[in-house]
Protein backbone atom coordinates (compact mmCIF):
# COMPACT_ATOMS: atom_id res chain seq x y z
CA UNK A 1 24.76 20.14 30.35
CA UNK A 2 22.87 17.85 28.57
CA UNK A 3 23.58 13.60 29.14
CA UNK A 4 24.13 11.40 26.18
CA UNK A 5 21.53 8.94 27.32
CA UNK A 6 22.39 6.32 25.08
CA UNK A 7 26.01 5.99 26.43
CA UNK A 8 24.58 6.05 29.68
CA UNK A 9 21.66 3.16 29.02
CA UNK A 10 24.10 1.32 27.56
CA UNK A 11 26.22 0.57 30.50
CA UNK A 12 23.47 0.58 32.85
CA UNK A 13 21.24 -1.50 30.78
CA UNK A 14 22.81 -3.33 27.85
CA UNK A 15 20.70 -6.07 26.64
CA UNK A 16 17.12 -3.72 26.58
CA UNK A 17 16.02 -3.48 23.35
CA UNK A 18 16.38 0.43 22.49
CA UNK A 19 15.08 0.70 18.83
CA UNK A 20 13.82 -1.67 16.18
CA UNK A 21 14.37 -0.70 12.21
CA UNK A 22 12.70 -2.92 9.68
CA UNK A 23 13.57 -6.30 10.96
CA UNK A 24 15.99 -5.62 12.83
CA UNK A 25 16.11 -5.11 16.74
CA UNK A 26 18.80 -3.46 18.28
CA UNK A 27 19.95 -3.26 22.65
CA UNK A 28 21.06 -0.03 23.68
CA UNK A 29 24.50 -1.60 23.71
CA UNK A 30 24.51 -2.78 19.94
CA UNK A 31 23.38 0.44 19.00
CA UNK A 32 26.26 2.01 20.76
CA UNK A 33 28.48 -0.33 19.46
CA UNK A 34 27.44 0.56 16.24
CA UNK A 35 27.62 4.17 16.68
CA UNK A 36 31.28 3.84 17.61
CA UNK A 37 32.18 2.49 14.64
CA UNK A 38 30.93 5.83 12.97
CA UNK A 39 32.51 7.90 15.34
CA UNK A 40 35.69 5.83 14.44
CA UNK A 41 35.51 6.75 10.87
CA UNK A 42 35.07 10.63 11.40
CA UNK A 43 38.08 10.08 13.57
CA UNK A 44 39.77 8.49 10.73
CA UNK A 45 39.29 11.55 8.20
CA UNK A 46 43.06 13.25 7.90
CA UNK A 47 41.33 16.55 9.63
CA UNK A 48 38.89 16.55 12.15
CA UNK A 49 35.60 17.90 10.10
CA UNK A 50 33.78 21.13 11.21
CA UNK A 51 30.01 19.60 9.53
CA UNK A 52 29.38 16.19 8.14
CA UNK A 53 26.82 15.56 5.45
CA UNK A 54 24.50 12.83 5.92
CA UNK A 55 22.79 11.74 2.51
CA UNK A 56 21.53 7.82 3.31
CA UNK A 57 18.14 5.85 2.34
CA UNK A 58 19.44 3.70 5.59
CA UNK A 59 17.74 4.86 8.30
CA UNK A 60 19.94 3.52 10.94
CA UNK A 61 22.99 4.69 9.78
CA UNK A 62 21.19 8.54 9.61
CA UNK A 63 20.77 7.82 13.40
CA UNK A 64 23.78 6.47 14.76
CA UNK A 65 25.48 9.14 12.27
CA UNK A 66 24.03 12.26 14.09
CA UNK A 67 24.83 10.95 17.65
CA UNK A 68 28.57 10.27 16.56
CA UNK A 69 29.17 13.50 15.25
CA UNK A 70 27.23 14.60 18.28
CA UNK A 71 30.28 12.59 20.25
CA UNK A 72 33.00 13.60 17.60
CA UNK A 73 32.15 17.74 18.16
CA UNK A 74 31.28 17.98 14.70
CA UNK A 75 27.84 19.09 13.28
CA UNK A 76 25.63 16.35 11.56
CA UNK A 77 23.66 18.35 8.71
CA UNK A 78 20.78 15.45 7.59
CA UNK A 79 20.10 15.98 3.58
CA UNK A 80 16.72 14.45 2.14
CA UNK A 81 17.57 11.24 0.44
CA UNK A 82 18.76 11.74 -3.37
CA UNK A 83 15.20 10.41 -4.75
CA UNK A 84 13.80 13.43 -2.61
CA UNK A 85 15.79 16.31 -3.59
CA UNK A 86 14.53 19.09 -5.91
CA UNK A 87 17.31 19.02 -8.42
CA UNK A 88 17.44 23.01 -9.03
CA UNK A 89 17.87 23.71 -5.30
CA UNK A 90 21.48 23.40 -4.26
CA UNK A 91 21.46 22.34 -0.72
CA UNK A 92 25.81 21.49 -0.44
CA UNK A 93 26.30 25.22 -1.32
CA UNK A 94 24.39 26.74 1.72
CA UNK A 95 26.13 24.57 4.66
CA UNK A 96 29.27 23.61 3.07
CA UNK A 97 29.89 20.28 4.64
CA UNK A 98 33.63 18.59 4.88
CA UNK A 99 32.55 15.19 4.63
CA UNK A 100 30.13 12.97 3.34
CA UNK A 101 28.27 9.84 4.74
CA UNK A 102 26.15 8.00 2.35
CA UNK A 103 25.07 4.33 2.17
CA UNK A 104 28.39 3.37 0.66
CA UNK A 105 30.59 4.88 2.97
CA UNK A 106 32.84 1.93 4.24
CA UNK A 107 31.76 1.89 7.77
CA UNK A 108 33.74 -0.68 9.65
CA UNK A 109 32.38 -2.53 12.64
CA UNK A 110 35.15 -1.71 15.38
CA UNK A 111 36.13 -3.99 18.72
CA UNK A 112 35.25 -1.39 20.77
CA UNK A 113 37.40 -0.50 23.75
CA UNK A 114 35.82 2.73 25.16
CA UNK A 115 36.41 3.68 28.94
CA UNK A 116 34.09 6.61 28.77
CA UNK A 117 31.77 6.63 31.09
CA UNK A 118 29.63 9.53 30.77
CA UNK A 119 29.14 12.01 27.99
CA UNK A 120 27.42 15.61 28.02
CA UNK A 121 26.51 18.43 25.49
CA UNK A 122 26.44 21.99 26.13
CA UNK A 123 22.96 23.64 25.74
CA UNK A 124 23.36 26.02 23.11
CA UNK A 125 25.41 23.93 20.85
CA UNK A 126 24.23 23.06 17.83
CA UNK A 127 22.86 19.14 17.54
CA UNK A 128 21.50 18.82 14.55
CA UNK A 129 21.07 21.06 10.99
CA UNK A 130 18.10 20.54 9.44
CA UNK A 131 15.98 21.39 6.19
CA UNK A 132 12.57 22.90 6.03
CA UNK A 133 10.39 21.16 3.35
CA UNK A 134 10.39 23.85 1.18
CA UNK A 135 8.14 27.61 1.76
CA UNK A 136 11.18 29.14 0.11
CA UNK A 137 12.60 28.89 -3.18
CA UNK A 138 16.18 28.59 -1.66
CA UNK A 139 16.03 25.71 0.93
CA UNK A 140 16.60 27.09 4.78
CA UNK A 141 18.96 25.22 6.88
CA UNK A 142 18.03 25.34 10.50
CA UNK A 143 20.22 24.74 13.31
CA UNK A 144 18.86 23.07 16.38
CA UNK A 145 20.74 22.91 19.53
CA UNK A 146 20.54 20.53 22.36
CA UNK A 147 18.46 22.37 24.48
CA UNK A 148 16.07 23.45 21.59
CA UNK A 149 15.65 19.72 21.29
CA UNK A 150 15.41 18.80 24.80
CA UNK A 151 13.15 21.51 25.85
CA UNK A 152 11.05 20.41 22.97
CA UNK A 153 10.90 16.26 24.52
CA UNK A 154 10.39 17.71 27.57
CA UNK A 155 6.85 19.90 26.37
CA UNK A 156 6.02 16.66 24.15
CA UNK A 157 6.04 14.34 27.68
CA UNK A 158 4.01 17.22 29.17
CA UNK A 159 1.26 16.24 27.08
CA UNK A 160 1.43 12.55 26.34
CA UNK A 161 3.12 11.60 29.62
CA UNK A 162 5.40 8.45 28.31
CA UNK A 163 6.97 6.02 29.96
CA UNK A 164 9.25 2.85 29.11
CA UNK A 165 6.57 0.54 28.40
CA UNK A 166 5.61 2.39 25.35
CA UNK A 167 6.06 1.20 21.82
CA UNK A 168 5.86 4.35 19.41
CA UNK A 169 5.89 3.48 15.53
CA UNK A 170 7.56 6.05 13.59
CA UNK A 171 7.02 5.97 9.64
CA UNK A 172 7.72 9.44 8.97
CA UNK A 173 10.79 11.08 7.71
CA UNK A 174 14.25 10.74 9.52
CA UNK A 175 15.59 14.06 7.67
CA UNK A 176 12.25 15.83 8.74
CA UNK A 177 11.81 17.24 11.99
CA UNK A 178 8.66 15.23 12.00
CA UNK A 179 10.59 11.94 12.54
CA UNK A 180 13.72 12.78 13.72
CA UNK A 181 11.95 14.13 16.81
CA UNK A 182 10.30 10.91 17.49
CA UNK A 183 13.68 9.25 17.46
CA UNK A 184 15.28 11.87 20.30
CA UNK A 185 11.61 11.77 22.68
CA UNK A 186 13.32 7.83 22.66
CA UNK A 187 16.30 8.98 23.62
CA UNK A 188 15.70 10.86 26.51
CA UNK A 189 12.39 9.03 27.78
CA UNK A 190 13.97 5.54 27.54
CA UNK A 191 10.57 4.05 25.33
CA UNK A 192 10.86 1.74 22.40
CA UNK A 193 10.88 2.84 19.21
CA UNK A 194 9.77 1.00 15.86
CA UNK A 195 11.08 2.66 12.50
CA UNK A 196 9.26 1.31 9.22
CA UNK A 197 8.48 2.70 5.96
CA UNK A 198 4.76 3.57 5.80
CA UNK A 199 2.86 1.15 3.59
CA UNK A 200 -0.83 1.23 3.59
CA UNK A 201 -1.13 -2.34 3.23
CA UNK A 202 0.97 -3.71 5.80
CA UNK A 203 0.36 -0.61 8.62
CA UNK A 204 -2.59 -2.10 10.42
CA UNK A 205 -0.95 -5.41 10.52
CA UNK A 206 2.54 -3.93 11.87
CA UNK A 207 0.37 -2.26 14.49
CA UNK A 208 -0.75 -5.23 15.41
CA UNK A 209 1.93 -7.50 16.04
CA UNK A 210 4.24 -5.01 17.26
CA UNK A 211 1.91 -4.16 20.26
CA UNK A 212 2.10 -0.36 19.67
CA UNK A 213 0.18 1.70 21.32
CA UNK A 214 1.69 5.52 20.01
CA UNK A 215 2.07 6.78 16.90
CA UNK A 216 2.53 10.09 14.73
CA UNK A 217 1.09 10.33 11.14
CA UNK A 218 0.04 13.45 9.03
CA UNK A 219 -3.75 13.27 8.14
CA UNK A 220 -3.42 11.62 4.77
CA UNK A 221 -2.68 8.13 7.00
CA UNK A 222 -5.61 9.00 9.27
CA UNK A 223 -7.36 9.47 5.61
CA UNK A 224 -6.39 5.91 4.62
CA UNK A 225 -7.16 4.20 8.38
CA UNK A 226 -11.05 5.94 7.49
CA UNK A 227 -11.05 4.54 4.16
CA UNK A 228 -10.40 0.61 5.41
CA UNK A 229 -13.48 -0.42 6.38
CA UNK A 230 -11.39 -3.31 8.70
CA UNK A 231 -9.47 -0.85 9.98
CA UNK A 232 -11.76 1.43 11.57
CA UNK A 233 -10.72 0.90 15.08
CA UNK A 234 -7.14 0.40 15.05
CA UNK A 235 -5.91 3.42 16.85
CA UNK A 236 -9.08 3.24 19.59
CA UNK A 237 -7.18 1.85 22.55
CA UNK A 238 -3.80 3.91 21.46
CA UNK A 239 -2.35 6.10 23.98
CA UNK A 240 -1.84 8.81 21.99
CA UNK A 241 -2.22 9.10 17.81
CA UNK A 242 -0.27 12.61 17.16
CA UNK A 243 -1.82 14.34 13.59
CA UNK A 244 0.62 17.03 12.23
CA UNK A 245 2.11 18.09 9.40
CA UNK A 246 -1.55 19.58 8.61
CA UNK A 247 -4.43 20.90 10.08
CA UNK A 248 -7.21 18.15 9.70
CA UNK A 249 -10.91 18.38 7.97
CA UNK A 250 -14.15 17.64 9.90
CA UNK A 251 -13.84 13.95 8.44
CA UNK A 252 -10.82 13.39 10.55
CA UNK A 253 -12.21 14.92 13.48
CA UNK A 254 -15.78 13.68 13.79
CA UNK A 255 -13.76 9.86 13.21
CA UNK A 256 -12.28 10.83 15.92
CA UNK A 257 -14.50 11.98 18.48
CA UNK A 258 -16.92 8.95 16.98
CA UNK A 259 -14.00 6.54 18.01
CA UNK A 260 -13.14 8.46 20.85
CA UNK A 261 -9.67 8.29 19.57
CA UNK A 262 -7.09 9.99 21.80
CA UNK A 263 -5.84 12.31 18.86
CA UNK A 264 -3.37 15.10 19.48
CA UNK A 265 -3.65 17.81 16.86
CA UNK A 266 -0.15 19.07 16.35
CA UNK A 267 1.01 22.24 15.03
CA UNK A 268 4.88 23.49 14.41
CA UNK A 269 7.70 23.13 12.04
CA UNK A 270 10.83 22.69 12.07
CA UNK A 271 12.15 26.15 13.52
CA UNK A 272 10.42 24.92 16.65
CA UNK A 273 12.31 21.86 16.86
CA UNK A 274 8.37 19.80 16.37
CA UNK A 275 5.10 21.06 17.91
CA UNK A 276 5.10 23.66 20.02
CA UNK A 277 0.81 23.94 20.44
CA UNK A 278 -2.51 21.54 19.73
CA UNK A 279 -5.40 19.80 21.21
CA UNK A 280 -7.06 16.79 21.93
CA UNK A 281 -9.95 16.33 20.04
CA UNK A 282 -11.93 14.72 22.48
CA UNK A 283 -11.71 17.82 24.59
CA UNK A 284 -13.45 20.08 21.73
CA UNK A 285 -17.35 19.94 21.41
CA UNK A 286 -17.38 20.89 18.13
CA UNK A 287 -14.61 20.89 15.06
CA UNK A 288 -13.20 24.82 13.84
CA UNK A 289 -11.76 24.86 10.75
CA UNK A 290 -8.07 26.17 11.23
CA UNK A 291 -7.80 26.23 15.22
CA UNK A 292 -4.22 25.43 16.31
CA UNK A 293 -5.76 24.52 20.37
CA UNK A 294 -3.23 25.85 22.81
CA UNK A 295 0.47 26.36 23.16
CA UNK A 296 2.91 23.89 24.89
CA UNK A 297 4.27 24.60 28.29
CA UNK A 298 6.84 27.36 28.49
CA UNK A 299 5.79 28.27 24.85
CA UNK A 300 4.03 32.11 23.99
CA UNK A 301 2.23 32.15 20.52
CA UNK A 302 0.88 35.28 19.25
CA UNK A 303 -0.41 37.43 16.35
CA UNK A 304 2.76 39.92 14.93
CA UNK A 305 1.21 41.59 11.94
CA UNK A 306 -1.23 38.91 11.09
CA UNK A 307 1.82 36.49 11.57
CA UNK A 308 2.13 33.59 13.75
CA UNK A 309 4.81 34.48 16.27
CA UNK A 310 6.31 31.54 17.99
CA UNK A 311 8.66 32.75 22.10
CA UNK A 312 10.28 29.45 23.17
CA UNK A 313 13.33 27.72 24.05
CA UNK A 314 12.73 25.06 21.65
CA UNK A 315 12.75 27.58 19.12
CA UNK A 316 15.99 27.42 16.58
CA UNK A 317 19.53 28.58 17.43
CA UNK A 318 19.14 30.27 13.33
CA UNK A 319 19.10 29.82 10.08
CA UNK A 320 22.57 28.87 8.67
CA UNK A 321 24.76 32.09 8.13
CA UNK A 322 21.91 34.02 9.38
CA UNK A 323 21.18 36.20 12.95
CA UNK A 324 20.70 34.15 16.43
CA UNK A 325 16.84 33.64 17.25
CA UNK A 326 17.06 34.46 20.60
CA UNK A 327 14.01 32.19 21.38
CA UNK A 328 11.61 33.79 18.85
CA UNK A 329 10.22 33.20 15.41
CA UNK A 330 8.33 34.59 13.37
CA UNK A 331 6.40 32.46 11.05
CA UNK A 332 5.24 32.38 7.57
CA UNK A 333 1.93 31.28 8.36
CA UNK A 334 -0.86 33.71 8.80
CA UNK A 335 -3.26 33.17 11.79
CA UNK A 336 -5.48 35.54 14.13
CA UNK A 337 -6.69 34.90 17.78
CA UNK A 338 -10.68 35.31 18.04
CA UNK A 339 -12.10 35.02 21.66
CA UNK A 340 -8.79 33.97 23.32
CA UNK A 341 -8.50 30.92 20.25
CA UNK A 342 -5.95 30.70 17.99
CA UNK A 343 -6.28 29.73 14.11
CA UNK A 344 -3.79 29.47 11.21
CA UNK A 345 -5.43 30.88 8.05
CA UNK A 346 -2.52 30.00 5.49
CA UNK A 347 0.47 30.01 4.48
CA UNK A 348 2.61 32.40 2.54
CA UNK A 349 0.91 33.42 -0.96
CA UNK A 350 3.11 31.15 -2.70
CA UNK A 351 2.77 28.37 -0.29
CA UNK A 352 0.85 25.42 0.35
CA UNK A 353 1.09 22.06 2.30
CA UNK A 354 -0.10 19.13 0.58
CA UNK A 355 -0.15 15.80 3.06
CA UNK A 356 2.14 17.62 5.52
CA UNK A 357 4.97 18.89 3.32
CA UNK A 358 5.16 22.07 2.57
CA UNK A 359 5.11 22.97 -1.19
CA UNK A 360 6.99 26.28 -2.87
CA UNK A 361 4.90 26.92 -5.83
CA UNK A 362 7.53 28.73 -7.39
CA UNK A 363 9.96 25.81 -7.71
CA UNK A 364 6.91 24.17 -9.86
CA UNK A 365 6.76 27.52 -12.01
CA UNK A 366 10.23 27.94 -12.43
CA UNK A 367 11.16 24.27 -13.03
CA UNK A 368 8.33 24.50 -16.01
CA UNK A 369 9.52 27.62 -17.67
CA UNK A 370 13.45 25.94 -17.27
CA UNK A 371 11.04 23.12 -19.81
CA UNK A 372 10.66 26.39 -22.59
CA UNK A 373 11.23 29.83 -21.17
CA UNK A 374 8.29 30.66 -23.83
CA UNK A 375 5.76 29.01 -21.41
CA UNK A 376 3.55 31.23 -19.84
CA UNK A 377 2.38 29.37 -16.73
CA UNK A 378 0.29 29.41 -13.54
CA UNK A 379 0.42 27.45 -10.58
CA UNK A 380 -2.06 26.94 -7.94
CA UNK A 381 -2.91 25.14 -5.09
CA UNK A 382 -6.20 23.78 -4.74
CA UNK A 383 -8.30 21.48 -2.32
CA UNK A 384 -8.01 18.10 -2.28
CA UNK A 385 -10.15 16.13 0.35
CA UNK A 386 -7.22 13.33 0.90
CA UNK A 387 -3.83 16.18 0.54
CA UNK A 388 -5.23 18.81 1.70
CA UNK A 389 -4.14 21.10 -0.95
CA UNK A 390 -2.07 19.87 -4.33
CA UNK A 391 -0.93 22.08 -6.62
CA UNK A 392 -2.33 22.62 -10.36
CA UNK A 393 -1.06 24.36 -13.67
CA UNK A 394 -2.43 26.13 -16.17
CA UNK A 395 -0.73 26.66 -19.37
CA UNK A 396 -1.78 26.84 -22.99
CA UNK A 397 -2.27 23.08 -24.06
CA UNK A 398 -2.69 24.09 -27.70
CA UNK A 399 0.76 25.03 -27.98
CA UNK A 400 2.62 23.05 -25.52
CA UNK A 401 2.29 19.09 -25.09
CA UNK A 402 1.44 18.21 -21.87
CA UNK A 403 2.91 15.04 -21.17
CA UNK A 404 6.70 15.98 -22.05
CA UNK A 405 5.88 18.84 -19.56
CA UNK A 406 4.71 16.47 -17.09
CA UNK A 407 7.70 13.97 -17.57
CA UNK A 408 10.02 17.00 -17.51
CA UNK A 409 8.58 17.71 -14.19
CA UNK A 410 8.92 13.97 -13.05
CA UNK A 411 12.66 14.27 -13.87
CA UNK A 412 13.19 17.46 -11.70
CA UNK A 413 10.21 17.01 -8.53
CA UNK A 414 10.22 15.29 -5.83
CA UNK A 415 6.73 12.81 -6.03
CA UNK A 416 5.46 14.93 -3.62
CA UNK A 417 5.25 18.10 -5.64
CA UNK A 418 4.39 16.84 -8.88
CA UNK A 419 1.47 18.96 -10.03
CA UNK A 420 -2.10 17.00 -9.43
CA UNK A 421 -3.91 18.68 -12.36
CA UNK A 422 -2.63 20.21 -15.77
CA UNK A 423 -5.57 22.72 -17.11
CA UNK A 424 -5.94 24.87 -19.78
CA UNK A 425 -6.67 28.48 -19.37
CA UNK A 426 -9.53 28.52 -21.11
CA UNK A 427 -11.38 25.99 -18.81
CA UNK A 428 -9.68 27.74 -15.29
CA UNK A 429 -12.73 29.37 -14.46
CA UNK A 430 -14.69 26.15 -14.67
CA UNK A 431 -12.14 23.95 -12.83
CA UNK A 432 -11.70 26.45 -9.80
CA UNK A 433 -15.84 26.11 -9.59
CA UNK A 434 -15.96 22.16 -9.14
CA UNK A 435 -12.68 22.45 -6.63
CA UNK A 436 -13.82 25.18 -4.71
């Protein structure tokens, strides 16, 4: 059995400051109190729900909503915010949730008269159902169960070895795995959390005055901290700086290693409930273009047919309405092991990941040809020294007009995985030269 550790902190220490989001700083207690109030309005529904959609921009009402349906025995399923989702891709059909929680759900603060003094979860229930970013062209709902999760903090301490004094800013996404993962390591390892939109302009100042000293970003932020010329030292005297999403570029590492910047180079995904292997960079002499370091405690990554194969107990329960894991996973990504090191390669053909998301080319392709089925399009990914990757299109721009296809695409992408480049084919052969 697994403790609800916010229950329990907030008898045994009310008035400690648990989490912080925007402005606003929240005790254990007021947290709880808060989270009772949603718990009161699942109760309220005229049948007790079996999974409860959660579609909200307000990032502590995502929270508090997956720990009361945690408490309520019903099965939180986090959707990307509306702005976010691809608009072809129907994500209500494949989990078929009974009720909704958005930002204008009336959630009513409650007097709360609760005599519970303890709660627990069974390991191999499910906590949470997520999304993956998109390697499909149908998105895959995974379900991750307590243990997957725990198991998963527990690996994480392994390597950065928190403790309460710690103040961990998390500006990544709540409905990724990315951030929600940040926001259960708080949980269970009783350290402060700060949750803030990422905004280039105001990060090194937040970092500042909020005395933080760990942080996870994907390697376009590192990308931006290099560009600052005032900013080069900001994450020097961190305790840990965590880079997934992404493998990094020598850039990134030799800023590192210069700064001697504690840097944790992350690899994993959602099926494995957040990294399951990586590396410090000051422990490598010299940077290897696609080496993933060295799995997590407890955690067996090999080769399976030029696949990355993933043996853990953090690995997912399943995919929704699919077969049970059983603790191992095989990837999408293709990788090799060359004298005892691993490396990831790429991703599926149709694949990329551009600033840590993971891009399905052919929701770009279709989404054009939806434009005028006449279209005869390609997309690409190609290299981009601040994404990564971002994709690119060809098409025939004598007989098509560009911008409508572009605003099309605006109307029907998420920002994200709106094409970088629009070529024609007649100068593809030129443009893949300068890009290689």
């Amino acid at each position: 059995m697994i403790k609800d550790y916010i229950k329990k902190n907030s008898i045994k220490f009310p008035d400690k400051v648990f989490i912080t989001i925007g402005q606003e700083k929240m005790t254990y207690k007021q947290f709880d109190d808060y989270i009772y109030s949603i718990e009161s309005f699942i109760f309220s529904q005229e049948k007790l729900p079996r999974r409860v959609k959660i579609e909200c921009s307000n990032k502590k009402r995502i929270l508090a909503s997956i720990i009361a349906c945690n408490r309520t025995n019903t099965i939180p399923v986090v959707f990307p915010p509306d702005d976010k989702i691809i608009k072809f891709l129907n994500y209500d059909k494949i989990v078929k949730c009974n009720i909704e929680i958005n930002d204008n759900s009336c959630i009513v603060q409650i007097n709360k008269i609760d005599n519970r003094k303890s709660i627990s979860y069974k390991k191999n229930d499910v906590q949470c159902i997520l999304f993956t970013s998109g390697t499909e062209m149908n998105p895959k709902a995974v379900e991750l169960t307590y243990g997957n999760i725990y198991k998963s903090v527990c690996s994480w301490n392994e390597i950065a070895h928190f403790d309460s004094d710690d103040v961990y800013l998390n500006v990544l996404p709540l409905w990724h795995i990315s951030g929600l993962s940040i926001f259960f390591r708080s949980i269970y390892l009783d350290f402060h959390s700060v949750i803030l939109d990422y905004h280039r302009n105001k990060f090194f100042l937040n970092i500042k005055q909020l005395n933080i000293n760990c942080i996870s970003v994907v390697p376009k932020i590192i990308s931006d901290m290099i560009s600052g010329s005032n900013n080069k030292n900001i994450f020097k005297n961190f305790k840990i700086i965590i880079i997934g999403g992404d493998g990094i570029n020598q850039e990134i590492f030799n800023y590192c290693k210069k700064n001697n910047i504690n840097a944790y180079i992350s690899y994993g995904m959602t099926e494995t409930a957040s990294g399951v292997c990586g590396y410090f960079s000051n422990d490598i002499d010299k940077y290897e273009h696609g080496f993933l370091g060295h799995p997590h405690k407890n955690t067996v990554i090999d080769i399976d047919n030029n696949y990355i194969k993933v043996t853990s107990k953090s690995v997912m329960k399943k995919y929704v309405n699919n077969k049970n894991c059983n603790g191992k996973f095989l990837t999408e990504d293709f990788g090799a092991i060359k004298n005892n090191k691993l490396f990831y390669y790429s991703r599926s053909s149709d694949s990329i990941v551009s600033g840590g998301e993971n891009i399905n080319l052919k929701i770009i392709r279709n989404v054009i040809s939806a434009f005028d089925e006449s279209i005869k399009v390609e997309v690409e990914g190609v290299s981009d020294d601040k994404w990564g990757e971002v994709p690119a299109v060809f098409i025939d721009k004598n007989k098509f007009n560009t911008n409508k296809i572009k605003q099309h695409c605006k109307n029907y992408l998420p920002k994200y995985m709106m094409p970088k480049y629009f070529i024609d084919f007649m100068d593809k052969k030129n443009f893949n030269k300068r890009n290689k």
